[in-house]
N, C-alpha and C. Protein backbone atom coordinates (compact mmCIF):
# COMPACT_ATOMS: atom_id res chain seq x y z
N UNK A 1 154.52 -17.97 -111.20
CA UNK A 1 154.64 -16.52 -111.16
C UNK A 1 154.27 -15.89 -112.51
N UNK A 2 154.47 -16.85 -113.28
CA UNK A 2 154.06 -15.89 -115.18
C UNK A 2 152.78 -15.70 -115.44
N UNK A 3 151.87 -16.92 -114.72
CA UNK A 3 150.55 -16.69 -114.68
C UNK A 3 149.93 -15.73 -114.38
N UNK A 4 151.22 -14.77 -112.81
CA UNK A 4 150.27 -13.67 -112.59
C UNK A 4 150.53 -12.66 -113.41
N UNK A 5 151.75 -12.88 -113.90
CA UNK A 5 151.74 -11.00 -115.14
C UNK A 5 150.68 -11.78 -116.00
N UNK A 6 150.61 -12.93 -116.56
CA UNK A 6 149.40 -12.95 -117.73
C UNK A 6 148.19 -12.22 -117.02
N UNK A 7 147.91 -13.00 -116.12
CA UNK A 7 146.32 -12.08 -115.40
C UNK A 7 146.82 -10.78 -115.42
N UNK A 8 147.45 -10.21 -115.09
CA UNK A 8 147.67 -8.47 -114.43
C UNK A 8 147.84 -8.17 -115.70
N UNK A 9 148.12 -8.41 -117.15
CA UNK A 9 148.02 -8.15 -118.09
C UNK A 9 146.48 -8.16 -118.27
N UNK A 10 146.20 -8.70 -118.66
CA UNK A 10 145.00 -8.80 -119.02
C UNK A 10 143.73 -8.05 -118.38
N UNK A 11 143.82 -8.08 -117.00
CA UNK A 11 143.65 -6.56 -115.94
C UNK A 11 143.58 -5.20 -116.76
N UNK A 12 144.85 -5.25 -116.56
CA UNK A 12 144.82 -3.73 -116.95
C UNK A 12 144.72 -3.46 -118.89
N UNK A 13 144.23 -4.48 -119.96
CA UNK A 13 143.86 -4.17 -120.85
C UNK A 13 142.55 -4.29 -121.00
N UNK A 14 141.93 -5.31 -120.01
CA UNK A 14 140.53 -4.57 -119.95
C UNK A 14 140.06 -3.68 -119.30
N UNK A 15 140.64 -2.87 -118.60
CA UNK A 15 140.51 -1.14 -118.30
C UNK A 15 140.58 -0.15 -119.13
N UNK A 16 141.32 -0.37 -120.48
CA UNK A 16 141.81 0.39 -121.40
C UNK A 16 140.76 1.24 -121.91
N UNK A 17 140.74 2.45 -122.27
CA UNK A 17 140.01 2.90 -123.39
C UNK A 17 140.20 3.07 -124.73
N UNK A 18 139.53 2.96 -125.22
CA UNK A 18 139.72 3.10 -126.84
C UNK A 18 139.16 4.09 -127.58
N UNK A 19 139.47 5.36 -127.42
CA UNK A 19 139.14 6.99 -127.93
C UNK A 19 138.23 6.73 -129.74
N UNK A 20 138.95 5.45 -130.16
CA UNK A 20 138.64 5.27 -131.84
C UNK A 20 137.16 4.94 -131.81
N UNK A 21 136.88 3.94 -130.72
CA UNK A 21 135.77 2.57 -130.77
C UNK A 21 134.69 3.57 -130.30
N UNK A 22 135.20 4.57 -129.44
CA UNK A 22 133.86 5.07 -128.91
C UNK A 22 133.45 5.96 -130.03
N UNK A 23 134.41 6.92 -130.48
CA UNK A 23 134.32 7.70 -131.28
C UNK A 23 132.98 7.54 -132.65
N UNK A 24 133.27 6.02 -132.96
CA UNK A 24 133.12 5.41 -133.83
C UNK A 24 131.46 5.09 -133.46
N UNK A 25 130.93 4.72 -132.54
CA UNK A 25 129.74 4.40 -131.65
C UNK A 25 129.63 5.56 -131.82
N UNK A 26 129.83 6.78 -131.29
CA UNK A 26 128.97 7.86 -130.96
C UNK A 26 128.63 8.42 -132.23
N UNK A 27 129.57 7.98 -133.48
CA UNK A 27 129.31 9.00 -134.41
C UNK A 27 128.22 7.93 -135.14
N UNK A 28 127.70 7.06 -135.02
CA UNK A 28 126.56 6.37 -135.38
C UNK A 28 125.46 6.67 -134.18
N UNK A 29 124.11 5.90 -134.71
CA UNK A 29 122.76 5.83 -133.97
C UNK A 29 122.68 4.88 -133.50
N UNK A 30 123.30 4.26 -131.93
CA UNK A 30 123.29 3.70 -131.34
C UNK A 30 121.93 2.22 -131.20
N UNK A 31 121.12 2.98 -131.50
CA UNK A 31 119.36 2.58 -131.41
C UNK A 31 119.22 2.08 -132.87
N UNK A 32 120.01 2.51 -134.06
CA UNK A 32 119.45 1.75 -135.66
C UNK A 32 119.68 0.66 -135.67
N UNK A 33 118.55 0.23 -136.70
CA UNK A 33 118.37 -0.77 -136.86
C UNK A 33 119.65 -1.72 -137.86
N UNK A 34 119.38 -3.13 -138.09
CA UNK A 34 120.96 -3.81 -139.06
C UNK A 34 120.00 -3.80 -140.42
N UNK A 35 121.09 -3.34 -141.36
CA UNK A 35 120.82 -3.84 -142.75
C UNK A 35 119.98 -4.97 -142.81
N UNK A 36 119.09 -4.85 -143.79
CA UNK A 36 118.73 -6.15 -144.57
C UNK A 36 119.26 -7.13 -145.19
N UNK A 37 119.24 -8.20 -144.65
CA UNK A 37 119.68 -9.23 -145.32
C UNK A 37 119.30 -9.74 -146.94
N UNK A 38 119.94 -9.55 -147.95
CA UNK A 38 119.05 -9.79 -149.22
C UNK A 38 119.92 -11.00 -149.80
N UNK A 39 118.84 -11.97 -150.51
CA UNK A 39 119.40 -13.06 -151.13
C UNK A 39 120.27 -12.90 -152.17
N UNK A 40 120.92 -13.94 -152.29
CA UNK A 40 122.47 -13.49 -153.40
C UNK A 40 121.44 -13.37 -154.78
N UNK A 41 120.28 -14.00 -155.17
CA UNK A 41 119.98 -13.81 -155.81
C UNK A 41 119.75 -12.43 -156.67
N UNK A 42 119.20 -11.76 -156.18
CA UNK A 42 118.58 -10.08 -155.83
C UNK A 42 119.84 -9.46 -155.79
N UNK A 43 120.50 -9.98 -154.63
CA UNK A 43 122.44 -8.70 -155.13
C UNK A 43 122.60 -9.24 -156.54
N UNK A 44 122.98 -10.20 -157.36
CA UNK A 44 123.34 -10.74 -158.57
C UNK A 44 122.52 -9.74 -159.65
N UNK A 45 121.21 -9.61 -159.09
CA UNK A 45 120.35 -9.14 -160.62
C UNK A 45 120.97 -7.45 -160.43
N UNK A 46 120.99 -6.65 -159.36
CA UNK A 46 121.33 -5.18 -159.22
C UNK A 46 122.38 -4.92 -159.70
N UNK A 47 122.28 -3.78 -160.96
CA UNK A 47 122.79 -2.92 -161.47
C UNK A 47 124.53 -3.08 -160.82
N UNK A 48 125.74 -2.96 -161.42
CA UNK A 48 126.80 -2.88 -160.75
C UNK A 48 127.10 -1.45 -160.30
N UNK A 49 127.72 -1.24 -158.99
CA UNK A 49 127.69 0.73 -158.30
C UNK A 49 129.08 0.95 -159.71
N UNK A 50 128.76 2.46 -159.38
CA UNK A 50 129.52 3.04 -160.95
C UNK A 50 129.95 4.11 -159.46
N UNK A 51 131.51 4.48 -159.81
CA UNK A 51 132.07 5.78 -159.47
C UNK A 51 131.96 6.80 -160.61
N UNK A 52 131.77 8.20 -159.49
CA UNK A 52 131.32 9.53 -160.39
C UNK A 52 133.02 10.00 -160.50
N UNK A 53 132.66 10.81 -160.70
CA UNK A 53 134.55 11.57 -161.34
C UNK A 53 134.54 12.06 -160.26
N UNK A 54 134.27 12.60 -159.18
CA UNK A 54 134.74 12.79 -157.69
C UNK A 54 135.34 11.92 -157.30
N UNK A 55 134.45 10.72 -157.05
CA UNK A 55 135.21 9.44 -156.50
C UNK A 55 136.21 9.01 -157.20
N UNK A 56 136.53 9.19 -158.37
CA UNK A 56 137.58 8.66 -159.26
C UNK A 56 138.78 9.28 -158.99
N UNK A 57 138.36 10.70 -158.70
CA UNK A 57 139.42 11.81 -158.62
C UNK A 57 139.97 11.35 -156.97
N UNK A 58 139.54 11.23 -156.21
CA UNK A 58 139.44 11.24 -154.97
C UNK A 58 140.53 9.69 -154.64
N UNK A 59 140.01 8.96 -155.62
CA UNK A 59 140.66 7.33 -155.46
C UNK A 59 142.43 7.16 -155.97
N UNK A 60 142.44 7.97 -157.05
CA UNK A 60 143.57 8.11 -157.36
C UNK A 60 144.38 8.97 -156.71
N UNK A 61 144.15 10.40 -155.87
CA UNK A 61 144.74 10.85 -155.15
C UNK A 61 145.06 9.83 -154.06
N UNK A 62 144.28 9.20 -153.74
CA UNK A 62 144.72 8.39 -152.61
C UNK A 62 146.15 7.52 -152.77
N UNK A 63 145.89 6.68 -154.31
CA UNK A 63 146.61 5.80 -154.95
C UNK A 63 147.93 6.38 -154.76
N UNK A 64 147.87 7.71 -155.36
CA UNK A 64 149.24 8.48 -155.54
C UNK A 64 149.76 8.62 -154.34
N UNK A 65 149.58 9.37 -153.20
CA UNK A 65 149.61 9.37 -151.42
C UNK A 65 150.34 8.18 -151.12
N UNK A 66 149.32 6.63 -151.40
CA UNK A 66 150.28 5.68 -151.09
C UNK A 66 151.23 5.66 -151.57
N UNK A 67 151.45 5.33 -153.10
CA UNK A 67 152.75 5.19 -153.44
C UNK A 67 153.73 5.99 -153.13
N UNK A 68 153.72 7.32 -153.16
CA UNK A 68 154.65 8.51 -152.14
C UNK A 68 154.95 7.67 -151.08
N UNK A 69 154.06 7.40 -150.29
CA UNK A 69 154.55 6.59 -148.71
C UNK A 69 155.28 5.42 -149.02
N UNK A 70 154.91 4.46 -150.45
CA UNK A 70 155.58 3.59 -150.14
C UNK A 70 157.22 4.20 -150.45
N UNK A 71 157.46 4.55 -151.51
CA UNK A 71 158.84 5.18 -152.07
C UNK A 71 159.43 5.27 -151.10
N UNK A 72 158.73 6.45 -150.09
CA UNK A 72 159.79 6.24 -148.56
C UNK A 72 160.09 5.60 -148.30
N UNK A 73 159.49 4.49 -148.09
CA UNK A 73 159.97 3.02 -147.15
C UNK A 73 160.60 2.41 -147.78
N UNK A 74 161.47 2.47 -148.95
CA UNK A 74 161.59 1.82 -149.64
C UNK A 74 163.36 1.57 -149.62
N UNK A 75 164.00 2.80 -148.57
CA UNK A 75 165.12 2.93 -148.28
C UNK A 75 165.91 1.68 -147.47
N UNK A 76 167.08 1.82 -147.14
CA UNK A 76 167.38 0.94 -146.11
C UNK A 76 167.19 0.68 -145.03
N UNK A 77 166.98 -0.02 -144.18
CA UNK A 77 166.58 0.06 -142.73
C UNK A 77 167.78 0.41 -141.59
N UNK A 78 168.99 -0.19 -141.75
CA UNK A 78 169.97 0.51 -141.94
C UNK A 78 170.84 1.04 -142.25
N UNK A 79 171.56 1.73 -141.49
CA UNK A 79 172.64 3.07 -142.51
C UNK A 79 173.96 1.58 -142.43
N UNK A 80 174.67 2.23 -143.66
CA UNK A 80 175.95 1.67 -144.01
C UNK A 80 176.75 1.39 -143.08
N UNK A 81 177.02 2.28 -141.94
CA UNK A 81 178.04 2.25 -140.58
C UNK A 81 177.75 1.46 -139.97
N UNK A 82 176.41 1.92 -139.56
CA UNK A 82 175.95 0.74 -138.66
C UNK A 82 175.92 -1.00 -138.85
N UNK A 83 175.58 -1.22 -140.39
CA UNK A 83 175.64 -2.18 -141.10
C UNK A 83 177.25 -3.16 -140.70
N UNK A 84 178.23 -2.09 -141.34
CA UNK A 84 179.75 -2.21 -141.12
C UNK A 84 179.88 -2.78 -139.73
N UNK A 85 179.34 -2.31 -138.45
CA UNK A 85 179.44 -2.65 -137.13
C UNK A 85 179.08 -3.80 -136.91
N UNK A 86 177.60 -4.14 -137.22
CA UNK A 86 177.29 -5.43 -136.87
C UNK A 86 177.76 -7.02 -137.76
N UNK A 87 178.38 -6.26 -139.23
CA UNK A 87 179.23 -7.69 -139.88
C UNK A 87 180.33 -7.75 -139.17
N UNK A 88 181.04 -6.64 -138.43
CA UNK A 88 182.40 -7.23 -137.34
C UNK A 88 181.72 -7.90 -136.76
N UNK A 89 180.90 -7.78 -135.66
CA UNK A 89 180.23 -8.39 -134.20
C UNK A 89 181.04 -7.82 -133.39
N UNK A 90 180.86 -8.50 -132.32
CA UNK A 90 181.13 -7.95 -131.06
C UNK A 90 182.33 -8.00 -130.46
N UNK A 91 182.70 -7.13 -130.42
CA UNK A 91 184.49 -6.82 -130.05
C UNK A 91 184.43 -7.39 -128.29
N UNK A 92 185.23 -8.21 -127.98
CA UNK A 92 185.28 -8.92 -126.17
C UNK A 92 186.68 -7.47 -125.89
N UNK A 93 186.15 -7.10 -124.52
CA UNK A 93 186.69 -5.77 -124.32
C UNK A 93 188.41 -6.67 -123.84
């Protein structure tokens, strides 16, 4: 019987849509062509990419954003009471 929720799972996730994947396809040229493949040699000799002060500015806002998010998370997962409840356990009525 588990076999059939695995299949009926699997059913109905390949029906799924994915709003991101298409999104992602449409906002490219379906029809372009793939990058060039270039020998490590040739990447090795090219110039290293340099960020402009946009991107710099732009990278560290980001930096900052995360760390804000992390700080949040950084609380307890749970509150004290609740904590208190589960070191009793479970009271038999």
């Amino acid at each position: 019987m588990w076999r059939a929720w695995i299949m009926l799972g699997f059913v109905v996730t390949a029906c799924a849509e994915f709003p991101e994947v298409d999104a992602a396809l449409a906002a490219g040229e379906p029809q372009s062509e793939y990058p060039a493949l270039l020998p490590f040699e040739q990447l090795l000799a090219q110039e290293d990419p340099r960020l402009d002060t946009a991107d710099v500015d732009a990278l560290r806002s980001r930096a900052t954003d995360l760390r804000n998010r992390a700080d949040g998370l950084r609380g307890p997962v749970i509150d004290g009471k609740t904590r208190d409840r589960m070191n009793n356990g479970v009271q038999q009525p």
